[in-house]
N, C-alpha and C. Protein backbone atom coordinates (compact mmCIF):
# COMPACT_ATOMS: atom_id res chain seq x y z
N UNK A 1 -7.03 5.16 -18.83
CA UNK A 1 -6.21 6.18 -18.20
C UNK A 1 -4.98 5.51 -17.58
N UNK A 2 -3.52 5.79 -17.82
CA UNK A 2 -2.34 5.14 -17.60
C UNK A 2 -2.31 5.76 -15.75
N UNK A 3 -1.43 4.91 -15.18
CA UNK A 3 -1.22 5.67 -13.76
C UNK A 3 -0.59 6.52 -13.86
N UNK A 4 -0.55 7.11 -12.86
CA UNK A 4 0.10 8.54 -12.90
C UNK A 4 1.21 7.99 -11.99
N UNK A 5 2.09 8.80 -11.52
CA UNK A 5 3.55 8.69 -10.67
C UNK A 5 3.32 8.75 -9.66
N UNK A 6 2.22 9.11 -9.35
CA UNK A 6 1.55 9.04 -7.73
C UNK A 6 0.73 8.29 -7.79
N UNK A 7 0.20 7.55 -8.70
CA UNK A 7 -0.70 6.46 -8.50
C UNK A 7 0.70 5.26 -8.39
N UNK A 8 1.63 5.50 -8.86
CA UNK A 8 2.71 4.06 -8.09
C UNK A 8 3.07 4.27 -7.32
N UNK A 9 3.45 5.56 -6.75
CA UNK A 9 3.86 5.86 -5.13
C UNK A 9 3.16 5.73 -4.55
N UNK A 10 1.40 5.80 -4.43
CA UNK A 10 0.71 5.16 -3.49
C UNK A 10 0.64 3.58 -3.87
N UNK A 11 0.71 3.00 -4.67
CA UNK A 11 0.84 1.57 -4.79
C UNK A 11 2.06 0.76 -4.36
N UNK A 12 3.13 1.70 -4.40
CA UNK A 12 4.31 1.01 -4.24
C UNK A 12 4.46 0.86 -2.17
N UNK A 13 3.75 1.73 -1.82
CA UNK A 13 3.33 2.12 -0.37
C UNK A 13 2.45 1.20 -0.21
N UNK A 14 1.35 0.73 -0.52
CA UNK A 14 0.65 -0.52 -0.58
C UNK A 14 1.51 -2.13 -0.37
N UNK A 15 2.16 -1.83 -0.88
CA UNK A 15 3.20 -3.46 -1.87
C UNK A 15 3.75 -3.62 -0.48
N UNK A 16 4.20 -2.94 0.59
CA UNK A 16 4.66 -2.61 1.89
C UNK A 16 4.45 -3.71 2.92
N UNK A 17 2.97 -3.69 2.94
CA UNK A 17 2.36 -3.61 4.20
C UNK A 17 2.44 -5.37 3.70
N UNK A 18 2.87 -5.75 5.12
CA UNK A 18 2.54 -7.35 5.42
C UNK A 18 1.12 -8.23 5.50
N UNK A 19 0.46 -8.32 4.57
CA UNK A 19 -1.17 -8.69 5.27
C UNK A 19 -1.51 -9.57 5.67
N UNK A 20 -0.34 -10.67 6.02
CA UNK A 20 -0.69 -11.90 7.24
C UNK A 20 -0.83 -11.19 8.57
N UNK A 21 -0.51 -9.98 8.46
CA UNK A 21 -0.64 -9.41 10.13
C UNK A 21 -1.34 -8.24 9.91
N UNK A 22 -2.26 -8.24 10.46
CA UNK A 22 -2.91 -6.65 10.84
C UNK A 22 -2.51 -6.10 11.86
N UNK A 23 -1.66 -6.72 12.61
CA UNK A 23 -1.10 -5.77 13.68
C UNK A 23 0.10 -5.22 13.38
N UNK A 24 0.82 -5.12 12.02
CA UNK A 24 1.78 -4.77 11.44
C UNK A 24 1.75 -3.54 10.58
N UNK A 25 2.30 -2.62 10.60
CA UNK A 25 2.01 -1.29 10.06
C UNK A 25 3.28 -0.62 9.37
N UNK A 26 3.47 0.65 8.93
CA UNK A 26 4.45 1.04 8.10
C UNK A 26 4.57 2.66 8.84
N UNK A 27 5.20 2.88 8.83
CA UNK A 27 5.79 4.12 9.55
C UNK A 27 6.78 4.44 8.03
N UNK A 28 6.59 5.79 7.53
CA UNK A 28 6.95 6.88 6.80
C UNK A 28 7.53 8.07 7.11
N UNK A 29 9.12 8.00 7.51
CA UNK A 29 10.01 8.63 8.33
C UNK A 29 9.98 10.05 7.54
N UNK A 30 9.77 11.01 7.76
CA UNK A 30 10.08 12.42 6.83
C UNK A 30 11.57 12.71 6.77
N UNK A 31 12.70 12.06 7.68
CA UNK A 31 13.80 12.57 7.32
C UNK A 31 14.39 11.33 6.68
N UNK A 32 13.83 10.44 6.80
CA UNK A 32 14.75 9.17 5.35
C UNK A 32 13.70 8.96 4.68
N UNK A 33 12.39 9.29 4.02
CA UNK A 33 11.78 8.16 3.20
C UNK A 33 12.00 9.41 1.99
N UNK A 34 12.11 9.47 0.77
CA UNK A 34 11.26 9.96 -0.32
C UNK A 34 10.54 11.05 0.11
N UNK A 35 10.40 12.14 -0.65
CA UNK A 35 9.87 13.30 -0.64
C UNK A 35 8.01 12.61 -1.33
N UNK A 36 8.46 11.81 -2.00
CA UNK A 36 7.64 11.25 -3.03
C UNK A 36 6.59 10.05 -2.05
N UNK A 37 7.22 9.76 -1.49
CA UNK A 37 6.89 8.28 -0.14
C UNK A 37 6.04 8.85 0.70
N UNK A 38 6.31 10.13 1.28
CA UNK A 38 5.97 10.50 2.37
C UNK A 38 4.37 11.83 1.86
N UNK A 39 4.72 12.20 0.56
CA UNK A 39 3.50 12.65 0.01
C UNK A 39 2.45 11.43 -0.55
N UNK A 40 2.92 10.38 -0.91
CA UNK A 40 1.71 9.35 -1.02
C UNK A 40 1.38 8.51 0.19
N UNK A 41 2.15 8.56 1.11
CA UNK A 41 1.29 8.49 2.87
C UNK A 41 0.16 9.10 3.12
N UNK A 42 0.15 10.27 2.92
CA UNK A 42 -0.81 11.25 3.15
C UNK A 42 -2.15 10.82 2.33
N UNK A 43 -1.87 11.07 1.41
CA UNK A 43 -2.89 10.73 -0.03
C UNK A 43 -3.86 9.92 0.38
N UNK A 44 -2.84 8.51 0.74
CA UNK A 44 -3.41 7.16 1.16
C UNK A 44 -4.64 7.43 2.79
N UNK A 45 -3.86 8.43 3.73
CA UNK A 45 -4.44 8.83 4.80
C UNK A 45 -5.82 9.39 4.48
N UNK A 46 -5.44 10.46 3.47
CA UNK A 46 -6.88 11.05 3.13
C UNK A 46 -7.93 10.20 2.57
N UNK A 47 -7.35 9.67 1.43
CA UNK A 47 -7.74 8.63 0.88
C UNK A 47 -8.99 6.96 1.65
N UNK A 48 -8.25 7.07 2.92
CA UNK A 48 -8.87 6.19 3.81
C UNK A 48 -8.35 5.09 3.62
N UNK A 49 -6.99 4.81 3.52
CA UNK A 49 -6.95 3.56 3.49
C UNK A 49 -5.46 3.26 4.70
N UNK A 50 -5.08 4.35 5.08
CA UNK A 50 -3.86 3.89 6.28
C UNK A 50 -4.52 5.11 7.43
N UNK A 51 -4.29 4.38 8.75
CA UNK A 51 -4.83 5.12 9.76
C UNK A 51 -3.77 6.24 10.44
N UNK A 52 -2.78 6.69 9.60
CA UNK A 52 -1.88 7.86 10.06
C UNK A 52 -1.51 8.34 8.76
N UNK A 53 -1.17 9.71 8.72
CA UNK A 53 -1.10 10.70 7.53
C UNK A 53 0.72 9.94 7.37
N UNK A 54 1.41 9.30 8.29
CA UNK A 54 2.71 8.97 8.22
C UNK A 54 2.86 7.25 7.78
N UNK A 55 1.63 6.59 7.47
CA UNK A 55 1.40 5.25 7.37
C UNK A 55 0.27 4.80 8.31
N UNK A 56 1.31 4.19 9.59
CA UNK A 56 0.02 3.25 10.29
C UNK A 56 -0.19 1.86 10.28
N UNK A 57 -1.64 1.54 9.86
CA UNK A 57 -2.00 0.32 9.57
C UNK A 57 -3.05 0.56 8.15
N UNK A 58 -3.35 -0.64 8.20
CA UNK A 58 -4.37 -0.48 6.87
C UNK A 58 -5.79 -0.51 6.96
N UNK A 59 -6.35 0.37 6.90
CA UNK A 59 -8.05 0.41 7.42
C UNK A 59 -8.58 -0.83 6.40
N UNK A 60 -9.94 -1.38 6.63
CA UNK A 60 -10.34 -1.67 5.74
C UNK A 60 -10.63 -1.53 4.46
N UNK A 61 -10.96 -0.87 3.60
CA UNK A 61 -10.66 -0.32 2.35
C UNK A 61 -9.05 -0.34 2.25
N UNK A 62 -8.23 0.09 3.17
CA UNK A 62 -6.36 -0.11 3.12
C UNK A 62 -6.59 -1.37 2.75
N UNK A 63 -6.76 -2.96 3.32
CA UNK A 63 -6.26 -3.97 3.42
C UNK A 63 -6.91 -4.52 1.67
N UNK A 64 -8.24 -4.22 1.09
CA UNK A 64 -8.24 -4.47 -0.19
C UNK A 64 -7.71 -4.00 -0.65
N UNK A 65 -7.48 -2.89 -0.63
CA UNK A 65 -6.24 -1.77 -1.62
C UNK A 65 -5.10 -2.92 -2.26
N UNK A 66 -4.20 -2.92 -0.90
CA UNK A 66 -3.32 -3.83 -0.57
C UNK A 66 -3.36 -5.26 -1.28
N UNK A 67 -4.27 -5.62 -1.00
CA UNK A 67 -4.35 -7.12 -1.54
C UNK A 67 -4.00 -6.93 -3.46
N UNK A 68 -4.79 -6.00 -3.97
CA UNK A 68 -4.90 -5.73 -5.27
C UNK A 68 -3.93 -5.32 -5.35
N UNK A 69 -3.07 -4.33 -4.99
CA UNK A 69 -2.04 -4.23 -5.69
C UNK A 69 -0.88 -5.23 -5.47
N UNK A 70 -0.93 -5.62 -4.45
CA UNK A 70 -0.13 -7.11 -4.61
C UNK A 70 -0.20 -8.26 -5.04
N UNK A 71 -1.23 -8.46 -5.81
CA UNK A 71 -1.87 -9.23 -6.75
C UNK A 71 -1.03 -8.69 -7.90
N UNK A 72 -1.35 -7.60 -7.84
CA UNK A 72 -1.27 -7.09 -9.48
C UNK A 72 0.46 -7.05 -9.54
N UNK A 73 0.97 -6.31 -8.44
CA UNK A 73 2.19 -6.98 -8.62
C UNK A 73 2.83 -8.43 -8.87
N UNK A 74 2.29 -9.01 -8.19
CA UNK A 74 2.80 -10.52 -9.05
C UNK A 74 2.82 -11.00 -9.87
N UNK A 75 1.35 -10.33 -10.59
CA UNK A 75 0.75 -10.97 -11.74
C UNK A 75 2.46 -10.25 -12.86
N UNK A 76 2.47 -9.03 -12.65
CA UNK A 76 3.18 -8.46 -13.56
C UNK A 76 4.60 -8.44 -13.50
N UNK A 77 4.78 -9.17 -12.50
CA UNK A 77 6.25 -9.88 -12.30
C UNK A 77 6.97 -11.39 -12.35
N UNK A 78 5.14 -12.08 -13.13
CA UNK A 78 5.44 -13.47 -13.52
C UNK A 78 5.44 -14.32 -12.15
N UNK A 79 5.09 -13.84 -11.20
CA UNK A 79 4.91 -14.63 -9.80
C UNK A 79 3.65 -15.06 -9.64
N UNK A 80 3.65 -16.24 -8.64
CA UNK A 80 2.44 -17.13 -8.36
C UNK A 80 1.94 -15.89 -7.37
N UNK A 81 0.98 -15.42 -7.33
CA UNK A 81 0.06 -14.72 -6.71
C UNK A 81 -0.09 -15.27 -5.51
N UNK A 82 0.15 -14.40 -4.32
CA UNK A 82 0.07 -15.03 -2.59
C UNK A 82 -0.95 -14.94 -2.60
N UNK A 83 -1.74 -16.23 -1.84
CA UNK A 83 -3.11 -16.50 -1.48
C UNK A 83 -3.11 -15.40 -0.68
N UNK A 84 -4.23 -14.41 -0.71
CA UNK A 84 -4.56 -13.43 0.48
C UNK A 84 -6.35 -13.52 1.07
N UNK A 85 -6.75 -13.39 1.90
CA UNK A 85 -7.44 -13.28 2.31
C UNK A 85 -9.02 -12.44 1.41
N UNK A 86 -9.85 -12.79 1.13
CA UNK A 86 -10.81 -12.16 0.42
C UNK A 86 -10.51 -12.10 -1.15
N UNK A 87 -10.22 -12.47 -1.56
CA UNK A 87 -9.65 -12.71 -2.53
C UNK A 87 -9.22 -13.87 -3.53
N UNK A 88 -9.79 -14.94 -2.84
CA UNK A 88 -9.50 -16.39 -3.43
C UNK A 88 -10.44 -16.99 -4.51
């Protein structure tokens, strides 16, 4: 099954988040982000993986999310893959 356009808007919302810091979070402005940004906030909220329907932080299940798709981004951008945490 190919992703869907909201499966990269919640991934691309993933790719975001800093994961050397868990005290670092993403805030999803409704009057500047994407109509598109700010509906895969939510998703992700419901979803369980950011602790505000507007971003937040990354719950647990958030912070693997995260790791994988930033993996997978590298991988598919020919980059050395950042050592992340759980994941080595």
């Amino acid at each position: 099954m190919p992703f869907t356009s909201e499966h990269l808007d919640e991934l691309n919302l993933l790719a975001l988040f800093n994961l050397s810091s868990t005290q670092e979070g993403i805030k999803v402005h409704q009057q500047s982000a994407t109509p598109e940004a700010v509906a895969a906030a939510e998703r992700l909220f419901h979803k369980g993986l950011v602790t505000q329907k507007d971003g937040g932080y990354l719950t647990s299940l958030g912070i693997e999310s995260a790791e994988h798709a930033q993996r997978l981004e590298a991988i598919l951008s020919n980059q050395p893959a950042k050592a992340t945490t759980g994941l080595g």
